[in-house]
C-alpha atoms as a PDB file:
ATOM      1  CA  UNK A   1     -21.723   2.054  50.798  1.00  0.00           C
ATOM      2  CA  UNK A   2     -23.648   5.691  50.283  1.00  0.00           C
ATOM      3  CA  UNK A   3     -19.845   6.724  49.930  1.00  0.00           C
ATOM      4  CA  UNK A   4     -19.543   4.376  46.887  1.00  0.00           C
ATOM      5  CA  UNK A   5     -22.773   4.908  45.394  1.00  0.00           C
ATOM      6  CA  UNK A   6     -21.976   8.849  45.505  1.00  0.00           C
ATOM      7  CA  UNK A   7     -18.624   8.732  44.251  1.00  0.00           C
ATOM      8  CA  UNK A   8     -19.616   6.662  41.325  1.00  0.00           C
ATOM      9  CA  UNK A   9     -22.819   8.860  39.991  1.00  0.00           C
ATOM     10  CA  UNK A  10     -21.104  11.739  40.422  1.00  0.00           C
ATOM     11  CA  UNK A  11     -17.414  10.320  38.046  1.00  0.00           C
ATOM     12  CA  UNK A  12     -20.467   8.712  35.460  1.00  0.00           C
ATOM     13  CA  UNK A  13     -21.934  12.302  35.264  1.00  0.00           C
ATOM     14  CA  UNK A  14     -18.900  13.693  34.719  1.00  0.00           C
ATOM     15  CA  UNK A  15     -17.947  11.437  31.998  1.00  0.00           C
ATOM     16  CA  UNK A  16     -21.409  12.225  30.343  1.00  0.00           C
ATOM     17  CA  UNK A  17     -20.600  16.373  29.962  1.00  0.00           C
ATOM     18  CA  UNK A  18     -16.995  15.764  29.590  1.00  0.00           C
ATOM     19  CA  UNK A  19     -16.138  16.711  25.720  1.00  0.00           C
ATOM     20  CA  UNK A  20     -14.471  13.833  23.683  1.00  0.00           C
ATOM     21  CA  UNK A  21     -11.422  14.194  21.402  1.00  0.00           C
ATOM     22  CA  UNK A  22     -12.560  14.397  17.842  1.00  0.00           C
ATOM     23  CA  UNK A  23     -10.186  11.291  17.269  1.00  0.00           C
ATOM     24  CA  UNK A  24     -12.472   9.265  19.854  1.00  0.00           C
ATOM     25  CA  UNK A  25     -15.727  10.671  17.479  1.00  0.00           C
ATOM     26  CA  UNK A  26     -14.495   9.482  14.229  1.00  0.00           C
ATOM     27  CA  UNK A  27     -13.945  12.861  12.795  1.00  0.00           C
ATOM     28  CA  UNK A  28     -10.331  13.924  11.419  1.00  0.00           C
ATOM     29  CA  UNK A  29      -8.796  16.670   9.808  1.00  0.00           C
ATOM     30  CA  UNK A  30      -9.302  16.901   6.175  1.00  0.00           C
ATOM     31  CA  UNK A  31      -6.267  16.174   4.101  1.00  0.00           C
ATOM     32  CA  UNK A  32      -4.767  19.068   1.754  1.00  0.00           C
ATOM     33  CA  UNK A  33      -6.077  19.215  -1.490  1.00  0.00           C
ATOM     34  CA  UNK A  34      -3.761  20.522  -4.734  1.00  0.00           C
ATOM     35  CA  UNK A  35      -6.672  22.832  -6.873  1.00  0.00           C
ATOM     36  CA  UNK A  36      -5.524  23.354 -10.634  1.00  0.00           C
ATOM     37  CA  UNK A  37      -7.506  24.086 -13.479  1.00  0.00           C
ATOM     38  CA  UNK A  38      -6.709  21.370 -16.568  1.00  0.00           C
ATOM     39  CA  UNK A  39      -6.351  21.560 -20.000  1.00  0.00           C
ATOM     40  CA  UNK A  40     -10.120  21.811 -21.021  1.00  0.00           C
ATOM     41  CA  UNK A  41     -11.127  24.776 -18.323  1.00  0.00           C
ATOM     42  CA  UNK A  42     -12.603  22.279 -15.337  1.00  0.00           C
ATOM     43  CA  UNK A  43     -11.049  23.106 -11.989  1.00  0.00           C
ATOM     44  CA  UNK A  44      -9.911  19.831 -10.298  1.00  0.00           C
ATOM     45  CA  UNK A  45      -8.243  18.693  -7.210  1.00  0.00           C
ATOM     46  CA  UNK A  46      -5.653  15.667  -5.678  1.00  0.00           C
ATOM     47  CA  UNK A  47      -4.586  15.090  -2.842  1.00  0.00           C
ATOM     48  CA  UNK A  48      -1.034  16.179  -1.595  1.00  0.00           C
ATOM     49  CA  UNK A  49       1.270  13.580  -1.245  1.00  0.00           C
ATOM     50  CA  UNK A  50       3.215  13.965   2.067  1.00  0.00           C
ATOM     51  CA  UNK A  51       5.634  11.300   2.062  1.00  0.00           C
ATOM     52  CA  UNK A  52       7.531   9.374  -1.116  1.00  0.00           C
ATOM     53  CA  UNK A  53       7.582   5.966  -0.442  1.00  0.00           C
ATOM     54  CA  UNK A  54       9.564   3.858  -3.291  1.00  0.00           C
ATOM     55  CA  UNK A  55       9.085   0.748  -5.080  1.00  0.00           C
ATOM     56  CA  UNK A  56       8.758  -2.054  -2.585  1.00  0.00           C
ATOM     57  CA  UNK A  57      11.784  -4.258  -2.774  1.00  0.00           C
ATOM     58  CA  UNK A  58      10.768  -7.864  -3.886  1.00  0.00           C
ATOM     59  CA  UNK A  59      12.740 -10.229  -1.788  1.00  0.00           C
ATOM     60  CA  UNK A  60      13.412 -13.729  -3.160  1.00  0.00           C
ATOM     61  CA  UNK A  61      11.346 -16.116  -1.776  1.00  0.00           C
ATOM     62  CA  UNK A  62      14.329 -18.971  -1.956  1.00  0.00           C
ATOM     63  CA  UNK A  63      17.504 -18.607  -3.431  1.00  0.00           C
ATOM     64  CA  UNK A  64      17.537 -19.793  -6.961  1.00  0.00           C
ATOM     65  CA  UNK A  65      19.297 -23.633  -6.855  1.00  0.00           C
ATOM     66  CA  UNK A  66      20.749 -23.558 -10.436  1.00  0.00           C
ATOM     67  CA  UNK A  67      22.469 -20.174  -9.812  1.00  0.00           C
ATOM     68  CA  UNK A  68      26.479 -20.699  -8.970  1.00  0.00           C
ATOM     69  CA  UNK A  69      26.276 -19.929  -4.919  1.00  0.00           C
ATOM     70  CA  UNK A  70      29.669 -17.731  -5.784  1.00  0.00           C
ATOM     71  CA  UNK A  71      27.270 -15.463  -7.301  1.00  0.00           C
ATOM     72  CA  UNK A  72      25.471 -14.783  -4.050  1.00  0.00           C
ATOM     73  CA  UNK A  73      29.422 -14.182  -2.185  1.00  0.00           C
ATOM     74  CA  UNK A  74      29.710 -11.868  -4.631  1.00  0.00           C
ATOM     75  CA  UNK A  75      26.560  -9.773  -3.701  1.00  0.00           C
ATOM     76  CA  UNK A  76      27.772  -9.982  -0.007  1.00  0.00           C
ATOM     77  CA  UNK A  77      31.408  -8.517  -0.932  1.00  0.00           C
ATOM     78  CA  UNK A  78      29.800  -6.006  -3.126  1.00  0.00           C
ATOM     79  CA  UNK A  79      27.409  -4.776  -0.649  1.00  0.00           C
ATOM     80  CA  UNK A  80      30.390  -4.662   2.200  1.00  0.00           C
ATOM     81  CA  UNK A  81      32.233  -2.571  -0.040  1.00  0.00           C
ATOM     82  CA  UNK A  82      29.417  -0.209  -1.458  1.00  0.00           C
ATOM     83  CA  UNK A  83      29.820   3.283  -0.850  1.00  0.00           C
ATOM     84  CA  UNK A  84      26.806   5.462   0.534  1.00  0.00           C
ATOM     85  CA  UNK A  85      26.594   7.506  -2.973  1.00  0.00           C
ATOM     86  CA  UNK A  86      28.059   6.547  -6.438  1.00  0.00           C
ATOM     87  CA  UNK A  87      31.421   6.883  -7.587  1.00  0.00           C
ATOM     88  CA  UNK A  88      30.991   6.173 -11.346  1.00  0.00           C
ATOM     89  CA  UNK A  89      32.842   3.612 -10.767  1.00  0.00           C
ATOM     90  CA  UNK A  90      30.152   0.559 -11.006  1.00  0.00           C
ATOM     91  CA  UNK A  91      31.817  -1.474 -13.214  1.00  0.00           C
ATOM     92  CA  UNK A  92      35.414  -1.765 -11.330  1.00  0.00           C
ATOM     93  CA  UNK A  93      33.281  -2.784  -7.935  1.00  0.00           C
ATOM     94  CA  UNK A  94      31.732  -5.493  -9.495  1.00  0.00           C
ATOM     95  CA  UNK A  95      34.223  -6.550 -11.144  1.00  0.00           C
ATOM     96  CA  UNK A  96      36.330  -6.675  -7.863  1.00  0.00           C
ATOM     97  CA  UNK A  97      33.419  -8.782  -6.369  1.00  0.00           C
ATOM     98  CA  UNK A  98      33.585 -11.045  -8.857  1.00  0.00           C
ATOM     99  CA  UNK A  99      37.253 -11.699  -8.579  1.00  0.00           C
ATOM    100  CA  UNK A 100      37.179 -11.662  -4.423  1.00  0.00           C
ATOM    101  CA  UNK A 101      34.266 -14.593  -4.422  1.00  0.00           C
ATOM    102  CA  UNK A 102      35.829 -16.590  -6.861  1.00  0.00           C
ATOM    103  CA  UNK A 103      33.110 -16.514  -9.793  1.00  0.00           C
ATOM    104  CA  UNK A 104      35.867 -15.412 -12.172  1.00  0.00           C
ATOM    105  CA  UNK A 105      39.518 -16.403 -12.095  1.00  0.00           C
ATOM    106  CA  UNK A 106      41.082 -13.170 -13.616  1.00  0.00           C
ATOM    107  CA  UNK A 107      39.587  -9.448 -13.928  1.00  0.00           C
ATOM    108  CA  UNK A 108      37.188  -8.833 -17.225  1.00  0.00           C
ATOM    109  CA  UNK A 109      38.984  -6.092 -19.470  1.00  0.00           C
ATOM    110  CA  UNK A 110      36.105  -4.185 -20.842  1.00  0.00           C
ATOM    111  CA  UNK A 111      36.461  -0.910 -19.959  1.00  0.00           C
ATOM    112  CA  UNK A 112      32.529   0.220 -20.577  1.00  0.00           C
ATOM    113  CA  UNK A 113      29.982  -1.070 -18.070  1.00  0.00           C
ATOM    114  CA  UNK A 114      27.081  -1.937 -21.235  1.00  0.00           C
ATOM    115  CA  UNK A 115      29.602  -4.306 -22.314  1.00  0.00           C
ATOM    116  CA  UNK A 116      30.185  -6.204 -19.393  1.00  0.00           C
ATOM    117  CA  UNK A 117      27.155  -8.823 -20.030  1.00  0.00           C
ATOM    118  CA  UNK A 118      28.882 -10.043 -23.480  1.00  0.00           C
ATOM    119  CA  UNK A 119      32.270 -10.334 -21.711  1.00  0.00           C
ATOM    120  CA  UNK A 120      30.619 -12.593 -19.086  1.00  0.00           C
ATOM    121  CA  UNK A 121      29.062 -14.617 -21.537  1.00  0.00           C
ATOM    122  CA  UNK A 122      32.001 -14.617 -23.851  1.00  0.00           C
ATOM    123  CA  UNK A 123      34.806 -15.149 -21.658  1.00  0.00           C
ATOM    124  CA  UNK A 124      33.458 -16.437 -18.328  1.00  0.00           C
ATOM    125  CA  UNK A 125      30.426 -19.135 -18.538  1.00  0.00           C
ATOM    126  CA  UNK A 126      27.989 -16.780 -17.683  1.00  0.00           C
ATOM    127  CA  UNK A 127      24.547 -16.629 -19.181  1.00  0.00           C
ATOM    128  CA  UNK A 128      21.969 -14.412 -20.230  1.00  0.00           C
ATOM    129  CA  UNK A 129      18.647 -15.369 -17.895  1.00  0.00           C
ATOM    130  CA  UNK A 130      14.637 -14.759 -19.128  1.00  0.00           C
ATOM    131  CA  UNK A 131      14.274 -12.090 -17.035  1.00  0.00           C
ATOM    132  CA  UNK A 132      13.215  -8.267 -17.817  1.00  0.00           C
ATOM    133  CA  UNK A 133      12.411  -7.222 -14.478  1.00  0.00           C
ATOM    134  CA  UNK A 134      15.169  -6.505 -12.343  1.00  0.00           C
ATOM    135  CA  UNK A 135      13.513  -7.053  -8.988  1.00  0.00           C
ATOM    136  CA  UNK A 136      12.829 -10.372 -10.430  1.00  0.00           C
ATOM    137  CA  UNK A 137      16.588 -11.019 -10.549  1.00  0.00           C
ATOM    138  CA  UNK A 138      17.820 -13.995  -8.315  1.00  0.00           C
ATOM    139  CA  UNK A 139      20.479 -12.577  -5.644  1.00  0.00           C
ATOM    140  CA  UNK A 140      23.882 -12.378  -7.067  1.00  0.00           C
ATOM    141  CA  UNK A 141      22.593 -11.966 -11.002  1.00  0.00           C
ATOM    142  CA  UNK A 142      24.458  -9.235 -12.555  1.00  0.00           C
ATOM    143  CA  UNK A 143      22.254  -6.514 -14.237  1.00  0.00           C
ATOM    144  CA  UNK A 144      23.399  -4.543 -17.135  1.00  0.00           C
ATOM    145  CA  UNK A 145      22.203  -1.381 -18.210  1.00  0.00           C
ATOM    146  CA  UNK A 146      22.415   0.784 -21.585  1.00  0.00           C
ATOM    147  CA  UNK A 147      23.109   4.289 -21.912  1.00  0.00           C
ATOM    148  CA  UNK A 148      23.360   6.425 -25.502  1.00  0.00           C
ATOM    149  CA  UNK A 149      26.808   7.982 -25.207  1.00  0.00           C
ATOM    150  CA  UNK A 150      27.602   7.044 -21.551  1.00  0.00           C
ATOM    151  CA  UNK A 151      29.525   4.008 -20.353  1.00  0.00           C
ATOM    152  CA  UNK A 152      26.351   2.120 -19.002  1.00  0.00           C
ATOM    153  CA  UNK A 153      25.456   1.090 -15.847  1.00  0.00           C
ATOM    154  CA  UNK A 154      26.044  -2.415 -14.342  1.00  0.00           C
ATOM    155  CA  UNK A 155      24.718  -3.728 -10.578  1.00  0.00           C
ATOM    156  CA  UNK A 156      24.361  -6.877  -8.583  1.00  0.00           C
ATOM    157  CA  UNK A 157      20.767  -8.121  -7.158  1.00  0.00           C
ATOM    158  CA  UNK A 158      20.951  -8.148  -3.495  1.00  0.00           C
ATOM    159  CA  UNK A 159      18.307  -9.711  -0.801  1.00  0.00           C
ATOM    160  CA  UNK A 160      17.877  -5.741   0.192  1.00  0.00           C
ATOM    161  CA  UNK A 161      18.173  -4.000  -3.555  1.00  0.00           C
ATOM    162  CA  UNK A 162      20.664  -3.780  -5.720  1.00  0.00           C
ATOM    163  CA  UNK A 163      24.989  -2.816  -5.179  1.00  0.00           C
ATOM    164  CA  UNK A 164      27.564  -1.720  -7.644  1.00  0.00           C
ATOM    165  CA  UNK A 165      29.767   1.227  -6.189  1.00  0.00           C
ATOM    166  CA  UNK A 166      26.971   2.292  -4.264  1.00  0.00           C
ATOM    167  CA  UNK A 167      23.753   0.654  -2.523  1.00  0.00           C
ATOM    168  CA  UNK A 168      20.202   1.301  -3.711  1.00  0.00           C
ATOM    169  CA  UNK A 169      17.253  -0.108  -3.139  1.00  0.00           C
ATOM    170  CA  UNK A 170      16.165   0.764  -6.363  1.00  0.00           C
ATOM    171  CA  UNK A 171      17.293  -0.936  -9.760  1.00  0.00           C
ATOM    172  CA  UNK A 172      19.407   1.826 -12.582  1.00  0.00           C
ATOM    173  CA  UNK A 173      16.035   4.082 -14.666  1.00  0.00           C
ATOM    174  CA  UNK A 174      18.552   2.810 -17.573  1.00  0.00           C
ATOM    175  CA  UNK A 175      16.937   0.402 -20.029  1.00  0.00           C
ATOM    176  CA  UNK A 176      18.053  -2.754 -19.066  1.00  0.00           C
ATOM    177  CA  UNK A 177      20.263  -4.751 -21.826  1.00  0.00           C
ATOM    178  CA  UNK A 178      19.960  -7.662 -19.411  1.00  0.00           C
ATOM    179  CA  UNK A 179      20.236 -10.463 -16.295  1.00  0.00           C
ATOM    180  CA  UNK A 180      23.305 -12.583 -16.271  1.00  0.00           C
ATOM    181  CA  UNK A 181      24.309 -15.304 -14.057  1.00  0.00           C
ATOM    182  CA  UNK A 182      26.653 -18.236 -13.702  1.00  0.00           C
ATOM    183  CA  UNK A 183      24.722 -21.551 -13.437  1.00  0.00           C
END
């Protein structure tokens, strides 16, 4: 028993002089600061920014009923076939995932990927949805972009982003002409 007694005053009395990590105190390093001086003369700080972290995806909370469930075959296919990087060739991949699920019988002809959401509407029953925000697209929507003298940009909404030649989680910083889907 004196054994006992001993062994444990003398481990407490060692824990009492023992140092603690400054993690187990509270205290942590201090996080870099960026100094610069601004535009009127007053010397200001931020903090540096370590790590990027994008947008953060919104998934669908249930797949959208009155979209054609082709449309949602077609993301699949698309994002099978996606490439790690783009291509420039947008346009021809979704139009080839299009074909492959069945949402259109034949291949659209535009050649220009800005014109592909008045060819869908035109030609293939498609229609131009209330949306403006792209990560508010349903899964399997098809998302055209503008550009000024470049062919345009053109993507379907997946559950994990968005897929054209390539897979991104990340909509096109094109303006957005708009969200079409087959209902």
């Amino acid at each position: 028993m004196r054994k006992l007694l001993s062994l444990t005053f003398t481990i407490l009395g060692c824990a009492a002089f023992c140092p603690l990590p400054a993690s187990a105190l509270g205290f942590s390093a201090p996080k870099p600061q960026f100094a610069y001086t601004d535009a009127s003369g007053k010397k200001q700080s931020a903090e540096v920014v370590d790590k990027y972290y994008p947008k953060k995806i919104t998934q669908p909370v249930v797949a959208d009923s009155k979209i054609d469930p082709k449309l949602r075959r077609a993301a699949t296919i698309a994002e099978e076939r996606a490439r790690r990087h783009s291509l420039s060739k947008c346009w021809h991949f979704v139009k080839e995932a299009l074909v492959a699920a069945g949402v259109v019988k034949s291949r659209p002809q535009t050649p220009l990927a800005k014109q592909a959401g008045q060819e869908l509407v035109n030609n293939y029953g498609f229609k131009k949805l209330p949306v403006s925000d792209p990560y508010q697209a349903p899964v399997g929507a098809v998302l055209v972009y503008d550009a000024k003298r470049a062919a345009g940009h053109v993507e379907i909404r997946t559950e994990n982003g968005f897929v054209s030649d390539f897979r991104s989680k990340t909509p096109s910083r094109r303006p957005l002409l708009g969200v079409f889907a087959k209902t």
